[in-house]
C-alpha atoms as a PDB file:
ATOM      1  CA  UNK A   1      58.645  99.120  21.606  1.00  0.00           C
ATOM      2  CA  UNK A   2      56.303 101.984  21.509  1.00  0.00           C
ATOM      3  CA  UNK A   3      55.561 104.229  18.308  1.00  0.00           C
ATOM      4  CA  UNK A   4      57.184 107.359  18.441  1.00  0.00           C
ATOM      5  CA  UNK A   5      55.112 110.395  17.651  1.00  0.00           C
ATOM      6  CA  UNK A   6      55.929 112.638  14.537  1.00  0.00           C
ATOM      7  CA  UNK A   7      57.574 115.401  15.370  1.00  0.00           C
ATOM      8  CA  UNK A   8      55.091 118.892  14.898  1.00  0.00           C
ATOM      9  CA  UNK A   9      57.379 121.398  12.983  1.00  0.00           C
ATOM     10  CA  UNK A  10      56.855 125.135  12.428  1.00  0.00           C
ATOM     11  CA  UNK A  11      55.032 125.742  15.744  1.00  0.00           C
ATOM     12  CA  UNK A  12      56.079 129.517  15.809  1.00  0.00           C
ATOM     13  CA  UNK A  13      54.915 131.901  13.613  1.00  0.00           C
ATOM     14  CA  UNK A  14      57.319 134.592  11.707  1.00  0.00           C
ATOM     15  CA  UNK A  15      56.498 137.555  13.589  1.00  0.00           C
ATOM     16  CA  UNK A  16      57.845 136.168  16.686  1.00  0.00           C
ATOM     17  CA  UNK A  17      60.984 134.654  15.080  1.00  0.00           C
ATOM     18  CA  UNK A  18      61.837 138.618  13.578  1.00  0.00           C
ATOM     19  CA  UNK A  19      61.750 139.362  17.031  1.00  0.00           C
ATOM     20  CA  UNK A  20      63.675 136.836  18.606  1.00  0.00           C
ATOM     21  CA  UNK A  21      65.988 137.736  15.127  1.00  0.00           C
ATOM     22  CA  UNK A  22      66.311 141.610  16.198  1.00  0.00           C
ATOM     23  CA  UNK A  23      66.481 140.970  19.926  1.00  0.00           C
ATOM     24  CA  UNK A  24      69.917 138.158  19.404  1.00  0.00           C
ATOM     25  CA  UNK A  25      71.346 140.636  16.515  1.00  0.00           C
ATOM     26  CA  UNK A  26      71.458 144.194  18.736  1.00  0.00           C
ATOM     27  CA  UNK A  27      72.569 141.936  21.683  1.00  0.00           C
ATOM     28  CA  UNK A  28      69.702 143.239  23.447  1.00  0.00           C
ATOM     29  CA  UNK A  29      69.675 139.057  24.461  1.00  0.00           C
ATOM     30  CA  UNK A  30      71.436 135.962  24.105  1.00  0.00           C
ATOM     31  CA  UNK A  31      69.937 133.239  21.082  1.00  0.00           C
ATOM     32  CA  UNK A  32      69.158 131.214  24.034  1.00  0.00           C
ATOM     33  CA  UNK A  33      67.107 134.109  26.265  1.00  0.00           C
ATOM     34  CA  UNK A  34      65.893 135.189  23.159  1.00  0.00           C
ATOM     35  CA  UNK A  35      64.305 131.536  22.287  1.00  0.00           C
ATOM     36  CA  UNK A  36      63.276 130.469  25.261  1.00  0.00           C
ATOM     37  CA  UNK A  37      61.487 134.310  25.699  1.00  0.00           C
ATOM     38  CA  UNK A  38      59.918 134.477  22.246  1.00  0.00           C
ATOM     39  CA  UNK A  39      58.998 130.532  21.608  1.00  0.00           C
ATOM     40  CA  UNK A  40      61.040 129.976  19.031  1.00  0.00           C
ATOM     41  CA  UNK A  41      63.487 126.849  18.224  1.00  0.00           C
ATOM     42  CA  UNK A  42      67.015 128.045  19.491  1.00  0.00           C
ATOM     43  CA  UNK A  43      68.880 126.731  16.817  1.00  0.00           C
ATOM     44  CA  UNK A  44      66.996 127.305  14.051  1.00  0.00           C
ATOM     45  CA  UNK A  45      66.920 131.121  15.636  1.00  0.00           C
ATOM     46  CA  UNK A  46      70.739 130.279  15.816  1.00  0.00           C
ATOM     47  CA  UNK A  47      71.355 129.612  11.878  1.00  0.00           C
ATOM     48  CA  UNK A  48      69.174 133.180  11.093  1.00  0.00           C
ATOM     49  CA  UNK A  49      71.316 134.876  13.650  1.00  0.00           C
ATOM     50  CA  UNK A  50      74.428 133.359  11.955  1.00  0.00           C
ATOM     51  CA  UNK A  51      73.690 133.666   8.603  1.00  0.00           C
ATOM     52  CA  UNK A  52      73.353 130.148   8.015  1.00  0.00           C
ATOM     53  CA  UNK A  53      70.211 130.464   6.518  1.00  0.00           C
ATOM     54  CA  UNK A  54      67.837 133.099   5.563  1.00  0.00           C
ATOM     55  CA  UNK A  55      65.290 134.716   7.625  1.00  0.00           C
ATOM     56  CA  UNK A  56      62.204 134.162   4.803  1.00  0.00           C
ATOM     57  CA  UNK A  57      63.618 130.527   4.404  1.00  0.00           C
ATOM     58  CA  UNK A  58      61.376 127.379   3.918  1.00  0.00           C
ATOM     59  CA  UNK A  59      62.063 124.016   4.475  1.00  0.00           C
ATOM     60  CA  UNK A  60      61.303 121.507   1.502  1.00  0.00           C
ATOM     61  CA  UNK A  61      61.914 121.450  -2.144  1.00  0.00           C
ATOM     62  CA  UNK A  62      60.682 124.727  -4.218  1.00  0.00           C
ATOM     63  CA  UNK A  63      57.431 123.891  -5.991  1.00  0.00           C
ATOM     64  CA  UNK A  64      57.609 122.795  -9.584  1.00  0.00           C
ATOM     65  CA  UNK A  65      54.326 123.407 -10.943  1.00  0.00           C
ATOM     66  CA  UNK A  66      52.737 127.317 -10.894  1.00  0.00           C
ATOM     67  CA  UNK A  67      49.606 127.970  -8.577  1.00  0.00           C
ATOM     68  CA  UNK A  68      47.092 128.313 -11.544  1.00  0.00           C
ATOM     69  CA  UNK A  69      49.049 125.224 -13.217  1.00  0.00           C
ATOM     70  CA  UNK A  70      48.171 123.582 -10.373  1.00  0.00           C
ATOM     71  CA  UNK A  71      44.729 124.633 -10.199  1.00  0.00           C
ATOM     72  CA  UNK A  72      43.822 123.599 -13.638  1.00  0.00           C
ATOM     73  CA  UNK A  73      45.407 120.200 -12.519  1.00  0.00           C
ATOM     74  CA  UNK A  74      43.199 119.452  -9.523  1.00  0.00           C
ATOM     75  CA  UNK A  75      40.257 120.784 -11.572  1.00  0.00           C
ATOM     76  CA  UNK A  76      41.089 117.919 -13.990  1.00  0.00           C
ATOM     77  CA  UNK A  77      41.117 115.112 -11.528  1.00  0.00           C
ATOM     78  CA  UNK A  78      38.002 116.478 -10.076  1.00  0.00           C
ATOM     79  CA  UNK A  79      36.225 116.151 -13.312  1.00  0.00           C
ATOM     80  CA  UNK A  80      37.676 113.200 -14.764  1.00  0.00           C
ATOM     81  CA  UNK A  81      36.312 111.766 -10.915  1.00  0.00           C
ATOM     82  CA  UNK A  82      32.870 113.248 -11.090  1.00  0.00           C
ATOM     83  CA  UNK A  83      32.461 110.973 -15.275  1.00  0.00           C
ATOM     84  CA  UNK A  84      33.404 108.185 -13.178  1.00  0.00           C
ATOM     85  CA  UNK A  85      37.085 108.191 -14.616  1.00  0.00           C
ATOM     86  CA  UNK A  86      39.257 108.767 -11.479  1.00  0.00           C
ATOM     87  CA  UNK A  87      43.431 109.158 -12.367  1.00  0.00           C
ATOM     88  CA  UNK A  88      45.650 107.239 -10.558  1.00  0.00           C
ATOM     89  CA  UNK A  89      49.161 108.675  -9.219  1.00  0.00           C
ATOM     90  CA  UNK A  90      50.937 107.827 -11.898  1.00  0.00           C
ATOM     91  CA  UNK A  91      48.247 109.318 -14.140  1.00  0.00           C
ATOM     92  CA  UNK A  92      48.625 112.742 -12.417  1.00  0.00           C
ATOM     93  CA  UNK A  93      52.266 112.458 -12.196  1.00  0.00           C
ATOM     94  CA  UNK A  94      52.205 112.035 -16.081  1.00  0.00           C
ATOM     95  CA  UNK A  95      49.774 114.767 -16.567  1.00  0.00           C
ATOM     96  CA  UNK A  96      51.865 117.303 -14.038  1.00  0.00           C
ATOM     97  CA  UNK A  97      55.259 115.966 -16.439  1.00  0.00           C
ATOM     98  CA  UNK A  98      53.558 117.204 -19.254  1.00  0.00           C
ATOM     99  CA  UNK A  99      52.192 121.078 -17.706  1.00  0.00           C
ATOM    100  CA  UNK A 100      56.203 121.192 -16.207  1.00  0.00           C
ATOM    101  CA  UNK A 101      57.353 120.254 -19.866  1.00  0.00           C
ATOM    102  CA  UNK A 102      54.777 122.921 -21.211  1.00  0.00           C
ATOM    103  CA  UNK A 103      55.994 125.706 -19.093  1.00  0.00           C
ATOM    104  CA  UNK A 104      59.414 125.017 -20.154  1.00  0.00           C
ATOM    105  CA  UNK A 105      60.884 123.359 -17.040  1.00  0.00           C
ATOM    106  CA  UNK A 106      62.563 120.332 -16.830  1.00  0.00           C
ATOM    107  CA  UNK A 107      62.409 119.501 -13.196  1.00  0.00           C
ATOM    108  CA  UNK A 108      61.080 115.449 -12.150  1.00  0.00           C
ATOM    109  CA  UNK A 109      57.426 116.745 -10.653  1.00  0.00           C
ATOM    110  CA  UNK A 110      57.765 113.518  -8.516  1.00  0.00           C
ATOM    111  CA  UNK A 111      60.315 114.640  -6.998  1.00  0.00           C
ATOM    112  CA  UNK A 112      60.168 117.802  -6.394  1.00  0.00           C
ATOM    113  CA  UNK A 113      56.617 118.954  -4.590  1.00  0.00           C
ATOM    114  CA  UNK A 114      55.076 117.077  -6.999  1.00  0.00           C
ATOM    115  CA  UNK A 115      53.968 114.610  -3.995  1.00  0.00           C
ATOM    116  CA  UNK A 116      52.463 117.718  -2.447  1.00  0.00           C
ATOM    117  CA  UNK A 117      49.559 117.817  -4.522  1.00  0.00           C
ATOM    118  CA  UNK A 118      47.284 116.070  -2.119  1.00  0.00           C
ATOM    119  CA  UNK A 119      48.210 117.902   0.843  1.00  0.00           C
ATOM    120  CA  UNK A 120      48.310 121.495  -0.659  1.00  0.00           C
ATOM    121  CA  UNK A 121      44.249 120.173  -2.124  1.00  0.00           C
ATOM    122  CA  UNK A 122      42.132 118.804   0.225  1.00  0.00           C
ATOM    123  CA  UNK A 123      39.521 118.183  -2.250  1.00  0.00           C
ATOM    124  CA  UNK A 124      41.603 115.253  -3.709  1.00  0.00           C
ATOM    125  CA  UNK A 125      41.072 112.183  -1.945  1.00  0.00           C
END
């Protein structure tokens, strides 16, 4: 049985979508004309045109942590790395706990976008 290949998702950009949006809404064009003319995903054009979900919407949990908390985190890592002291996951999942419990939230980071760290840093290895 072969592998199958991950599915690419977002491959349209907003702009187009807004179109596709305005052109479905004034009936200037069906969802489907409108999709297949704009290169967007029909249904997920269909839930916007519905109301099913927002037109700014984005898929995935909200981010826990704030951009500069997040900063000073990676800057951390990088220089407990560069004394020869690298942090393992649960390490930074402890350290992002305590900069959540800080700024008063009391969301799991694990759990919600803390497991994005890597992928929103590339300098994190």
């Amino acid at each position: 049985m072969e592998k199958q290949k991950p599915k690419k998702l977002c491959q349209w950009n907003q702009e187009d979508m807004s179109e596709a949006y305005k052109a479905a809404k004034l009936g200037q064009m069906s969802i489907a004309q409108a999709s297949k003319t704009y290169n967007v995903p029909r249904m997920t054009l269909s839930d916007r045109v519905k109301g099913k979900v927002a037109m700014n919407a984005k898929m995935g949990a909200s981010t826990v942590l704030t951009s500069e908390d997040e900063i000073s985190l990676v800057n951390y890592i990088e220089y407990m790395a560069q004394r020869g002291f690298p942090l393992s996951v649960s390490q930074v999942i402890g350290f992002a706990w305590c900069i959540a419990q800080e700024s008063l939230m009391s969301l799991d980071p694990q759990r919600n976008g803390g497991g994005d760290l890597k992928k929103d840093n590339p300098k994190i290895t």
